[in-house]
C-alpha atoms as a PDB file:
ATOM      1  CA  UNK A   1      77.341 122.383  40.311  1.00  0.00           C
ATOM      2  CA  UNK A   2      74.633 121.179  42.803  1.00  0.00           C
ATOM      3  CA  UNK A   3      76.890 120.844  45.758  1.00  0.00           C
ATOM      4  CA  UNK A   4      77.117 121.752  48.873  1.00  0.00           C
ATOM      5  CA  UNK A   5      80.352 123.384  50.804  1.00  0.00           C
ATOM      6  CA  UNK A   6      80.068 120.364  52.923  1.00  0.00           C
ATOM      7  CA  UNK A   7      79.828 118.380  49.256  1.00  0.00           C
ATOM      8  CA  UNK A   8      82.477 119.809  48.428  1.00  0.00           C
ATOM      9  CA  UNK A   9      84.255 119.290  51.719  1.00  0.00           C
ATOM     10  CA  UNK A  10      83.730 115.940  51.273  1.00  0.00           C
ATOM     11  CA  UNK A  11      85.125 115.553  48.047  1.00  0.00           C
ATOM     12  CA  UNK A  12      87.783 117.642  48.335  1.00  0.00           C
ATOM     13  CA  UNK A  13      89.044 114.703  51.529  1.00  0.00           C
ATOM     14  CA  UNK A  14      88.836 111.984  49.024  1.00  0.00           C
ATOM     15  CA  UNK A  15      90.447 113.557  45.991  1.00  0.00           C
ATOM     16  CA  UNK A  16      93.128 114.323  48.923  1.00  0.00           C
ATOM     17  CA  UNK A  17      93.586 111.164  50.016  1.00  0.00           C
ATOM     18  CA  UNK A  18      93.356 108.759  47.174  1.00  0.00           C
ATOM     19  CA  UNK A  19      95.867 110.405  45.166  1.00  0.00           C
ATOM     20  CA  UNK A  20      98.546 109.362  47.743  1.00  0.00           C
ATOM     21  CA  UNK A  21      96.944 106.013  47.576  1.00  0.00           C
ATOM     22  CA  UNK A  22      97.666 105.553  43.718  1.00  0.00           C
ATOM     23  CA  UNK A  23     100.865 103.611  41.942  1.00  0.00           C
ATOM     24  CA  UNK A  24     104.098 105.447  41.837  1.00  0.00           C
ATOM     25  CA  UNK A  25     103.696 105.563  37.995  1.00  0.00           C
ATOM     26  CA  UNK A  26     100.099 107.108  38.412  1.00  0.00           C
ATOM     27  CA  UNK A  27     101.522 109.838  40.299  1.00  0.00           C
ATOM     28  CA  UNK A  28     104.133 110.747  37.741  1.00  0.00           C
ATOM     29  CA  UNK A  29     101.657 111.485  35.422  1.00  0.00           C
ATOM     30  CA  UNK A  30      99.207 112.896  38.008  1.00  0.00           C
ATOM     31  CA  UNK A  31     101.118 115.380  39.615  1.00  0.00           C
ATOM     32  CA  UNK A  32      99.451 116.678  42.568  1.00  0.00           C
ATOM     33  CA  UNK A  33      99.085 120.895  42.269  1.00  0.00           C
ATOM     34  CA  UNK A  34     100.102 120.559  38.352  1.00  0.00           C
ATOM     35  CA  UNK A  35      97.701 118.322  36.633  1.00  0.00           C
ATOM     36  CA  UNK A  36      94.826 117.778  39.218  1.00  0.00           C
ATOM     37  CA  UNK A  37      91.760 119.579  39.443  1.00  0.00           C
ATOM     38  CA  UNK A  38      90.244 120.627  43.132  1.00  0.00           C
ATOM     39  CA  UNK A  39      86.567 119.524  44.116  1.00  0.00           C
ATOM     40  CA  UNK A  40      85.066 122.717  43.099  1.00  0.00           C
ATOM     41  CA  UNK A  41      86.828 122.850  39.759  1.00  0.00           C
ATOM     42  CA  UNK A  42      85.809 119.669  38.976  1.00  0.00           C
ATOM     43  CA  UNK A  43      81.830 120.205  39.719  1.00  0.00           C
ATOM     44  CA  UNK A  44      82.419 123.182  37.547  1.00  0.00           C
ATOM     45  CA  UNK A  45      83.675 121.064  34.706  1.00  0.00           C
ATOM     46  CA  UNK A  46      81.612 117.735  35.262  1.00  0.00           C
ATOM     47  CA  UNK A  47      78.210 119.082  34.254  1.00  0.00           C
ATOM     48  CA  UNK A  48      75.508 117.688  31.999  1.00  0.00           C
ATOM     49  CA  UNK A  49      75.858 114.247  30.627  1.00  0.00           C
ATOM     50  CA  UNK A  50      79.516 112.814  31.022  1.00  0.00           C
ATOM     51  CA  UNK A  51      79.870 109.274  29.034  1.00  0.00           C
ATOM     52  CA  UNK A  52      80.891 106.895  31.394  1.00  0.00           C
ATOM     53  CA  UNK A  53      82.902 103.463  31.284  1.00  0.00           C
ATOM     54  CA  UNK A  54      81.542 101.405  33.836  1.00  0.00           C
ATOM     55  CA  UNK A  55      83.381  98.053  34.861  1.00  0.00           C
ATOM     56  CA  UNK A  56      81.942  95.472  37.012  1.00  0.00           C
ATOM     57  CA  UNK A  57      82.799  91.710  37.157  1.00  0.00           C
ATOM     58  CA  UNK A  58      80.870  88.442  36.683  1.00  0.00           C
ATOM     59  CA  UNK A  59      80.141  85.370  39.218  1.00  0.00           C
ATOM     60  CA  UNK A  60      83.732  83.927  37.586  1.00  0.00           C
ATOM     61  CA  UNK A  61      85.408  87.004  37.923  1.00  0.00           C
ATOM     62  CA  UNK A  62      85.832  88.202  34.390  1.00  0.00           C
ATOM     63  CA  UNK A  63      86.060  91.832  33.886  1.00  0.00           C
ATOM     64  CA  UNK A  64      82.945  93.495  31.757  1.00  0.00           C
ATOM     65  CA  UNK A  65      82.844  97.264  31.153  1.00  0.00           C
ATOM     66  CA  UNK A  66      80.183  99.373  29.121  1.00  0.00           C
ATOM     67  CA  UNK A  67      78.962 103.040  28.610  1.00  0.00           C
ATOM     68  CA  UNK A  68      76.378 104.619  30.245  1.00  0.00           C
ATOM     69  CA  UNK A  69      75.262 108.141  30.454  1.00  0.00           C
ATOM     70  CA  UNK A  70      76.609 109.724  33.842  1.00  0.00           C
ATOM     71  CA  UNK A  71      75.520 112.522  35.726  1.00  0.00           C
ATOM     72  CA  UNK A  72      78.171 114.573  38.716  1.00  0.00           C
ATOM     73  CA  UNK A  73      75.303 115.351  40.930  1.00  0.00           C
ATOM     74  CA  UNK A  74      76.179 116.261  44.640  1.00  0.00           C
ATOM     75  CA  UNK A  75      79.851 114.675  44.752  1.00  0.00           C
ATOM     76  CA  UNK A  76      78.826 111.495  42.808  1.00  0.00           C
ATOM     77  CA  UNK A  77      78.381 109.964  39.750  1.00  0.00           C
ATOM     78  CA  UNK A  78      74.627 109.124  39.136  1.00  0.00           C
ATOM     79  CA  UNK A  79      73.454 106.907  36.171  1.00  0.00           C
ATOM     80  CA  UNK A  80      70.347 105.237  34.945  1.00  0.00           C
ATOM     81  CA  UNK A  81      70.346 101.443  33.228  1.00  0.00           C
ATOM     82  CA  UNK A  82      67.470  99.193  32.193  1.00  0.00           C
ATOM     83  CA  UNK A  83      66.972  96.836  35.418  1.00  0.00           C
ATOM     84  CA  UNK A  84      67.543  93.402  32.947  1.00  0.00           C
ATOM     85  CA  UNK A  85      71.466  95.144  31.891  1.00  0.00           C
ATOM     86  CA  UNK A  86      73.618  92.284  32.107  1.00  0.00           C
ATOM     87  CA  UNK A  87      75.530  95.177  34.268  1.00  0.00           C
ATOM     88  CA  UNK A  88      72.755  95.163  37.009  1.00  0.00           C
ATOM     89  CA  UNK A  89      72.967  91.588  37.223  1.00  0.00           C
ATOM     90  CA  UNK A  90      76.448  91.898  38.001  1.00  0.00           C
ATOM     91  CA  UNK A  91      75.942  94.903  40.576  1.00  0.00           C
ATOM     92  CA  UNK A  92      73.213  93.358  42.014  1.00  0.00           C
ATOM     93  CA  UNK A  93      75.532  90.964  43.141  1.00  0.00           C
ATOM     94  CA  UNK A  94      78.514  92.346  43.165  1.00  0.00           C
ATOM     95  CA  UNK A  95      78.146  95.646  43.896  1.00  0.00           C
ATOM     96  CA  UNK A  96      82.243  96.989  43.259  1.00  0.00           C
ATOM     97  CA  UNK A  97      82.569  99.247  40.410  1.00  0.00           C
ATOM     98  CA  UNK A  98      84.858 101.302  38.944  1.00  0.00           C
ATOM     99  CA  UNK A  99      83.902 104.266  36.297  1.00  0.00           C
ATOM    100  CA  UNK A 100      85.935 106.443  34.208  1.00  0.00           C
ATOM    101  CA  UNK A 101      85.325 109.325  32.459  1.00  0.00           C
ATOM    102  CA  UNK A 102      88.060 110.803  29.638  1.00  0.00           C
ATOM    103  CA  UNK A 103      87.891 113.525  27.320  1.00  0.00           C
ATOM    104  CA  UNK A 104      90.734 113.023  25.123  1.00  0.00           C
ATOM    105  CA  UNK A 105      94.106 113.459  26.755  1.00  0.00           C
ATOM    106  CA  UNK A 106      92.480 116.263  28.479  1.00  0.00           C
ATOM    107  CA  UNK A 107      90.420 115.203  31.551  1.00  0.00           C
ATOM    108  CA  UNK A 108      90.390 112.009  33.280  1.00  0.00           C
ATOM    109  CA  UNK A 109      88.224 110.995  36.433  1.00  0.00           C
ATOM    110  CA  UNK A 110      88.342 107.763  37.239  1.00  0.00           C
ATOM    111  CA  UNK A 111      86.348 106.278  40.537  1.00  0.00           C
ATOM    112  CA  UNK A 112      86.441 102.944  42.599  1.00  0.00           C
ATOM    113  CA  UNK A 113      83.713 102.092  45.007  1.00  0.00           C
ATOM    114  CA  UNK A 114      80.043 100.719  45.473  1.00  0.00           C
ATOM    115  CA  UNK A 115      77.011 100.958  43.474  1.00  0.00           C
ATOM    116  CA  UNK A 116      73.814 101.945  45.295  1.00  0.00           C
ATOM    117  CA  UNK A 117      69.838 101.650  43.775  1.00  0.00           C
ATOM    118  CA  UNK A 118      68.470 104.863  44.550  1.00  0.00           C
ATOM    119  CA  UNK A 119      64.637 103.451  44.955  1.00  0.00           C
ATOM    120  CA  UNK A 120      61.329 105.595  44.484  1.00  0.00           C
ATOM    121  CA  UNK A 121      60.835 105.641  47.936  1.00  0.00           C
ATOM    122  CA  UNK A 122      64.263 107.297  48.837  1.00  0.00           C
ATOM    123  CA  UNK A 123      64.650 110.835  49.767  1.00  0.00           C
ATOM    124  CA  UNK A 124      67.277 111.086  46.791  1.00  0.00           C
ATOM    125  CA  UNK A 125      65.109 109.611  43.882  1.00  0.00           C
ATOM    126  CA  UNK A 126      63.026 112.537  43.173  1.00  0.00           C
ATOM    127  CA  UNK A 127      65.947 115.064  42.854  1.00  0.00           C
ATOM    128  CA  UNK A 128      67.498 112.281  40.740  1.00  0.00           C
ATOM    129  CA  UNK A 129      64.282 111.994  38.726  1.00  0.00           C
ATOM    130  CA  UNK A 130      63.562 115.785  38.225  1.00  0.00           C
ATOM    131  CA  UNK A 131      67.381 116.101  36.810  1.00  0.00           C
ATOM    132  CA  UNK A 132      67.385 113.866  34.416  1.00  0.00           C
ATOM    133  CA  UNK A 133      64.020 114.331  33.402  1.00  0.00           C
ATOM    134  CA  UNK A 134      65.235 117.775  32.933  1.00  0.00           C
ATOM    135  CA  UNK A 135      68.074 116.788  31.129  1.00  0.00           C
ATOM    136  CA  UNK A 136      66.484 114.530  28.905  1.00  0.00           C
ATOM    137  CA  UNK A 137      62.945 116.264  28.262  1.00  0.00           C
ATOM    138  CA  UNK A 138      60.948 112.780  29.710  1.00  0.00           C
ATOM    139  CA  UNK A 139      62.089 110.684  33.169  1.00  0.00           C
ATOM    140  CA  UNK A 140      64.052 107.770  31.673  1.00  0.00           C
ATOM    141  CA  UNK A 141      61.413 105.231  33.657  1.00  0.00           C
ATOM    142  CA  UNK A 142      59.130 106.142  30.847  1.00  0.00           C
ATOM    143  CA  UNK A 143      61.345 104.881  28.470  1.00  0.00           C
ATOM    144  CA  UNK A 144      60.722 101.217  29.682  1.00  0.00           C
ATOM    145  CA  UNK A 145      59.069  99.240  32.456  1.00  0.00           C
ATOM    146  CA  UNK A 146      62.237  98.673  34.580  1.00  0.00           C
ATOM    147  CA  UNK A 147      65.022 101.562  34.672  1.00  0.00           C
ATOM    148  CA  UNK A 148      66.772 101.283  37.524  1.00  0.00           C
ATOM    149  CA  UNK A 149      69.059 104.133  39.036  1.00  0.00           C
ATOM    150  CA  UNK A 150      72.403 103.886  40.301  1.00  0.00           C
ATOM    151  CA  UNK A 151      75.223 106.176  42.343  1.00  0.00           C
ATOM    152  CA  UNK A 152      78.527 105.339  42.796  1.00  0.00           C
ATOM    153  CA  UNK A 153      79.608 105.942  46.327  1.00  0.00           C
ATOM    154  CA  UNK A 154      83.108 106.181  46.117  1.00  0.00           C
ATOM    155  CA  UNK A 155      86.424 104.614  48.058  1.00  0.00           C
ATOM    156  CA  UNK A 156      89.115 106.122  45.881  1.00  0.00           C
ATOM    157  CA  UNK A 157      88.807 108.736  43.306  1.00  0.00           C
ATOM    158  CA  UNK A 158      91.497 110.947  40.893  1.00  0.00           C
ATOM    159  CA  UNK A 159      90.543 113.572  38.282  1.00  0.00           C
ATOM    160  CA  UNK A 160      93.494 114.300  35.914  1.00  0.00           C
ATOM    161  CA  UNK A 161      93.584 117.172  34.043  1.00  0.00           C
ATOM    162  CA  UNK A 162      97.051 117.850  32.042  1.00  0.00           C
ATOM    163  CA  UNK A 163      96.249 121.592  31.762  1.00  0.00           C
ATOM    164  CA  UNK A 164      93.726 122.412  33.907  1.00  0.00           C
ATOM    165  CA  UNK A 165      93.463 126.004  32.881  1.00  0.00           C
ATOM    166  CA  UNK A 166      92.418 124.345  29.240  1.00  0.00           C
ATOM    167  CA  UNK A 167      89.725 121.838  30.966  1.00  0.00           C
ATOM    168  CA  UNK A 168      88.797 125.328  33.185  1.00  0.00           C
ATOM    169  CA  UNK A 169      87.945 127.517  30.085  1.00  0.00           C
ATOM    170  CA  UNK A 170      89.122 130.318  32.492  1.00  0.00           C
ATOM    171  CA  UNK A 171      86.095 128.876  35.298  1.00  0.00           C
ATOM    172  CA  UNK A 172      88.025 130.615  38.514  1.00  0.00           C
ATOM    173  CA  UNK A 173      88.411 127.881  42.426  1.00  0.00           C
ATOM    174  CA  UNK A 174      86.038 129.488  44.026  1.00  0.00           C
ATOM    175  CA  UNK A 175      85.908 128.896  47.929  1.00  0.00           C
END
């Protein structure tokens, strides 16, 4: 809930345009108006720490995925990782991922795109920093010497919800 209307703008384009984009047999169970959430619905529902799967690929192309904890700040997911992850590595070089986040057969976001390291010296670090340090009482790069911190800067993203007014908890679409 940190976004901006032009966040939200934003999002709102490519939640509009990726659904369209999806499998015929995606759509039938995501049915646009019925079981989708809007960008500001879903801010209001993505807060605090989301569990994450995160898939990336290795040098031979083998599919990995693991968990990490994610964060919806300002349109995107944002998530922290020891720098030696084998899932680093892998981004490092390859930076395609793809995340999901499900809560039961309730909610379902699920994201392609392109990692980027937010770096100390970036505008966007100490926001990043002073959330999670928030979140978590201490800045995860206290936790060890090399935490590294990642966004996912989306190409194609769907949120799922099969009653939305459920996932809501009666949280009204506010413009």
């Amino acid at each position: 809930m940190y976004e901006t209307d032009e966040e939200h703008e934003t999002l709102q384009a490519l939640l509009d345009t990726s659904l369209p984009r999806a499998s015929d047999h995606l759509r039938s169970i995501i049915k646009p108006g019925e079981r989708t959430l809007t960008a500001r619905q879903l801010t209001s529902v993505l807060t605090g720490m989301c569990t994450l799967s995160a898939a990336t690929v290795t040098a031979k192309g083998a599919p990995r995925i693991s968990a990490v904890d994610g964060h919806f700040l300002r349109g995107r997911w944002i998530f922290s990782t020891s720098g030696t992850a084998v899932k680093v590595r892998h981004l490092r070089a390859r930076p395609d991922v793809s995340v999901a986040h499900i809560r039961g057969d309730d909610l379902g976001v699920f994201v392609h795109g392109t990692v980027e390291f937010i770096e100390p010296d970036q505008p966007d670090w100490k926001p990043i920093d002073d959330h999670l340090t928030a979140h978590y009482g201490s800045s995860p790069t206290t936790w060890e010497d090399d935490i590294v911190y990642l966004r996912v800067v989306p190409n194609w993203m769907v949120a799922y919800a099969f009653d939305p007014a459920k996932v809501l908890g009666g949280v009204a679409d506010t413009p």
